[in-house]
C-alpha atoms as a PDB file:
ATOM      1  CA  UNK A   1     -62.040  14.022  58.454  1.00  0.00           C
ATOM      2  CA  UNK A   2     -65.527  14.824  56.892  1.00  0.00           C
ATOM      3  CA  UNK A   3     -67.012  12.826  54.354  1.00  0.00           C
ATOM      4  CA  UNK A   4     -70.015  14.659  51.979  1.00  0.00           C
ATOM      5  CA  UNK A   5     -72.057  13.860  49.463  1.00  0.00           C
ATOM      6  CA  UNK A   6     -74.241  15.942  47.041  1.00  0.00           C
ATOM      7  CA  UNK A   7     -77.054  15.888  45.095  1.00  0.00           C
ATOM      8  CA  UNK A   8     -78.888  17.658  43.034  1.00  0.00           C
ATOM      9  CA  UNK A   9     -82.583  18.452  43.597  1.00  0.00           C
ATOM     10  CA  UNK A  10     -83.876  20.822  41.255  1.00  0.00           C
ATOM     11  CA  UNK A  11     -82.500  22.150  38.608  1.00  0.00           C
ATOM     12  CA  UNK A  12     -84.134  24.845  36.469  1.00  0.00           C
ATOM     13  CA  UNK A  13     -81.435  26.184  33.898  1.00  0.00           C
ATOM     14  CA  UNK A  14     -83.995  28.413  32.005  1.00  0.00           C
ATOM     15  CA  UNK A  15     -84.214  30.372  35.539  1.00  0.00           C
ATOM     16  CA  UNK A  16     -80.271  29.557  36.976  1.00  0.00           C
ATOM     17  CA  UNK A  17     -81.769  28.279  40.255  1.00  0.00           C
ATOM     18  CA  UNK A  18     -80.222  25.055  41.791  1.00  0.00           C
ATOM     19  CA  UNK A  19     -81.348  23.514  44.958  1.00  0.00           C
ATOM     20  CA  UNK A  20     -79.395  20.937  46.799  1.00  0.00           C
ATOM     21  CA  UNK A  21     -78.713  18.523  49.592  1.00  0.00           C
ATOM     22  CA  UNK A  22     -75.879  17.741  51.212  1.00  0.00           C
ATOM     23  CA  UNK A  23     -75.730  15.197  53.759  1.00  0.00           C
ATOM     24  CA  UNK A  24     -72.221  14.506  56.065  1.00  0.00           C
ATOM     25  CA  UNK A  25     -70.657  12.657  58.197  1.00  0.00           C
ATOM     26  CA  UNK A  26     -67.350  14.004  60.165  1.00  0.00           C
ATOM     27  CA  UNK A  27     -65.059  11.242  62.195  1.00  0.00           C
ATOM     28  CA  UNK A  28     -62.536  12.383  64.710  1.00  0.00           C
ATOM     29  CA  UNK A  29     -58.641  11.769  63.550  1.00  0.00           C
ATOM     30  CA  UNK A  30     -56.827  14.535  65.922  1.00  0.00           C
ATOM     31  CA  UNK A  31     -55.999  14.375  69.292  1.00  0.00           C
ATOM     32  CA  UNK A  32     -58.324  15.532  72.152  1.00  0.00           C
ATOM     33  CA  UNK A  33     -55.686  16.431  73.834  1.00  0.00           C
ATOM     34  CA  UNK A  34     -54.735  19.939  71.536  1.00  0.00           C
ATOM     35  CA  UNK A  35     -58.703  19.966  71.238  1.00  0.00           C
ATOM     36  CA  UNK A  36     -59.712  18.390  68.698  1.00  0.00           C
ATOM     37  CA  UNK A  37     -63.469  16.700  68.403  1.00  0.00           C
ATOM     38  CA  UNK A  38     -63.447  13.626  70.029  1.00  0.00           C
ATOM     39  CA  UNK A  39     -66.936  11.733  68.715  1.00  0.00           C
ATOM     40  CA  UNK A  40     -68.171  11.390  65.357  1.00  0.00           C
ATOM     41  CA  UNK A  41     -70.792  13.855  63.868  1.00  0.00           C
ATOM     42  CA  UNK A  42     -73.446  13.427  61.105  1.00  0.00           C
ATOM     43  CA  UNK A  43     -76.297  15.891  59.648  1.00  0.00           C
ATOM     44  CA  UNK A  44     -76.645  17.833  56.277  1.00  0.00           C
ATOM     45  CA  UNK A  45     -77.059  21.222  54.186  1.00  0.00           C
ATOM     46  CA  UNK A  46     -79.961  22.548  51.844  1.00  0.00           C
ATOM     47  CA  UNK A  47     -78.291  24.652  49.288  1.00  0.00           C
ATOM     48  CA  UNK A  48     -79.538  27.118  47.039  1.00  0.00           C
ATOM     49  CA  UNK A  49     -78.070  29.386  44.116  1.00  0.00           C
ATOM     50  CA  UNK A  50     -80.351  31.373  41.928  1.00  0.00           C
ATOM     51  CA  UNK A  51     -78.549  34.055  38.779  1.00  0.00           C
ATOM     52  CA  UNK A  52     -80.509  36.633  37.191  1.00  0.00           C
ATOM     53  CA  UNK A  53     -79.330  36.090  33.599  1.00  0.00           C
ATOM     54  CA  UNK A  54     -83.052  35.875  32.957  1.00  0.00           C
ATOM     55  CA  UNK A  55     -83.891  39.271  33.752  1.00  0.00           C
ATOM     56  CA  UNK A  56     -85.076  41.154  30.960  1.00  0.00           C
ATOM     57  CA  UNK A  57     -82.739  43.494  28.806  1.00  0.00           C
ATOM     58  CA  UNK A  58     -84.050  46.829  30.427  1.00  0.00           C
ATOM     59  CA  UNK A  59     -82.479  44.691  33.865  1.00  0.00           C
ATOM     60  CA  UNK A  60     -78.874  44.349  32.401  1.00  0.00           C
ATOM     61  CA  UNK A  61     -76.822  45.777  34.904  1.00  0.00           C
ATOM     62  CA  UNK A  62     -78.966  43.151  37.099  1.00  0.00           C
ATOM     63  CA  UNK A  63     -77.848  40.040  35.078  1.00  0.00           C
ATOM     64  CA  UNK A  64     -74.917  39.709  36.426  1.00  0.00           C
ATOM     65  CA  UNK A  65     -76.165  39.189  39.915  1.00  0.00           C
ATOM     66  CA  UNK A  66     -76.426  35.965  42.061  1.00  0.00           C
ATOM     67  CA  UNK A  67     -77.341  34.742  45.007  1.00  0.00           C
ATOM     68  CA  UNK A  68     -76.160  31.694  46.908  1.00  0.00           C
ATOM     69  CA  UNK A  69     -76.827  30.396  49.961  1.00  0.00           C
ATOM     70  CA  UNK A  70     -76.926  27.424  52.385  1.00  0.00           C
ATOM     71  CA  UNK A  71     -78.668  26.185  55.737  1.00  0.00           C
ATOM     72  CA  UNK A  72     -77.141  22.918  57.910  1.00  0.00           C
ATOM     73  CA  UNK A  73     -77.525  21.204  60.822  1.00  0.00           C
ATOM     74  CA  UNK A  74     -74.952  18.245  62.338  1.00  0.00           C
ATOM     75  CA  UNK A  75     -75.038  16.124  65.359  1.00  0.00           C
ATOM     76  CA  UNK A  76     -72.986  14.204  67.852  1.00  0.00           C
ATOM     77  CA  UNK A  77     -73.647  10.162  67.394  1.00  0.00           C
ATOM     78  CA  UNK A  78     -72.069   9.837  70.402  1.00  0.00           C
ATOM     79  CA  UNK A  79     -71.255  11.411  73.500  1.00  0.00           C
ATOM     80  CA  UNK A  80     -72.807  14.344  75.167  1.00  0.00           C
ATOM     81  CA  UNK A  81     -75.851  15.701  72.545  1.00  0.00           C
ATOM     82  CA  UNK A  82     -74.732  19.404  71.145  1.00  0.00           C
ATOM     83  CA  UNK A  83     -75.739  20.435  67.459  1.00  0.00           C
ATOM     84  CA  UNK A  84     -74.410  22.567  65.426  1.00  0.00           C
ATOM     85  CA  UNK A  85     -76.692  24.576  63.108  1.00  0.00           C
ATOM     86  CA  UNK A  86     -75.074  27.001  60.096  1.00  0.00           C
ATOM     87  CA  UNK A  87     -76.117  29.108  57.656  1.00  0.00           C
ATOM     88  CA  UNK A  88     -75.284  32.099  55.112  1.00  0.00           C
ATOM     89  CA  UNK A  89     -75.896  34.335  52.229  1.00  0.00           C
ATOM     90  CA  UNK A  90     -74.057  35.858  49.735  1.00  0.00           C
ATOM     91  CA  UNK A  91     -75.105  38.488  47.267  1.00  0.00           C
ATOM     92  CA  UNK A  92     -72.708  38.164  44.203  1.00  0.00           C
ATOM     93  CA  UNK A  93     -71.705  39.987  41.140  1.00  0.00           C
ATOM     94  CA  UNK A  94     -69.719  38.782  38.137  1.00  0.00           C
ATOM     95  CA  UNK A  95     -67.424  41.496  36.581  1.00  0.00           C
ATOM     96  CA  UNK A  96     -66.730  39.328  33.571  1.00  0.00           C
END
């Protein structure tokens, strides 16, 4: 079961950026028998998403693009120490 909470760090609507942090906290509720995590796990994500709505009008096909994107880390509180880092990005582009 995982447990997250967000928050808002900057937000610049003028520009469509948003910047965020996420910190977590996953507790074990399976069995390790069928393999599932057996020791609690805490850490956090930085998350960004920035549109281009602000482009100027010779940009328009442009507008509609957006990118989003994250970075995390998490850690065993107990047990044997192995993190976990993640990360991605995705280019977007809104049809509508």
């Amino acid at each position: 079961m995982g447990l997250a909470y967000k928050r808002i760090l900057i937000y610049i609507p003028r520009h469509e950026f948003v910047f965020t942090i996420s910190p977590s906290l996953e507790l074990p509720i399976g069995s390790s028998s069928v393999g599932s995590e057996s020791h609690p796990r805490a850490g956090g994500e930085l998350l960004f998403q920035k549109g281009f709505g602000d482009l100027p009008d010779s940009f328009r096909m442009l507008q509609a693009v957006g990118v989003e994107g994250d970075v995390g880390w998490e850690s065993k509180l107990t047990g044997a120490r192995d993190d976990l880092i993640s990360g991605d990005l995705e280019l977007e582009y809104s049809l509508a």
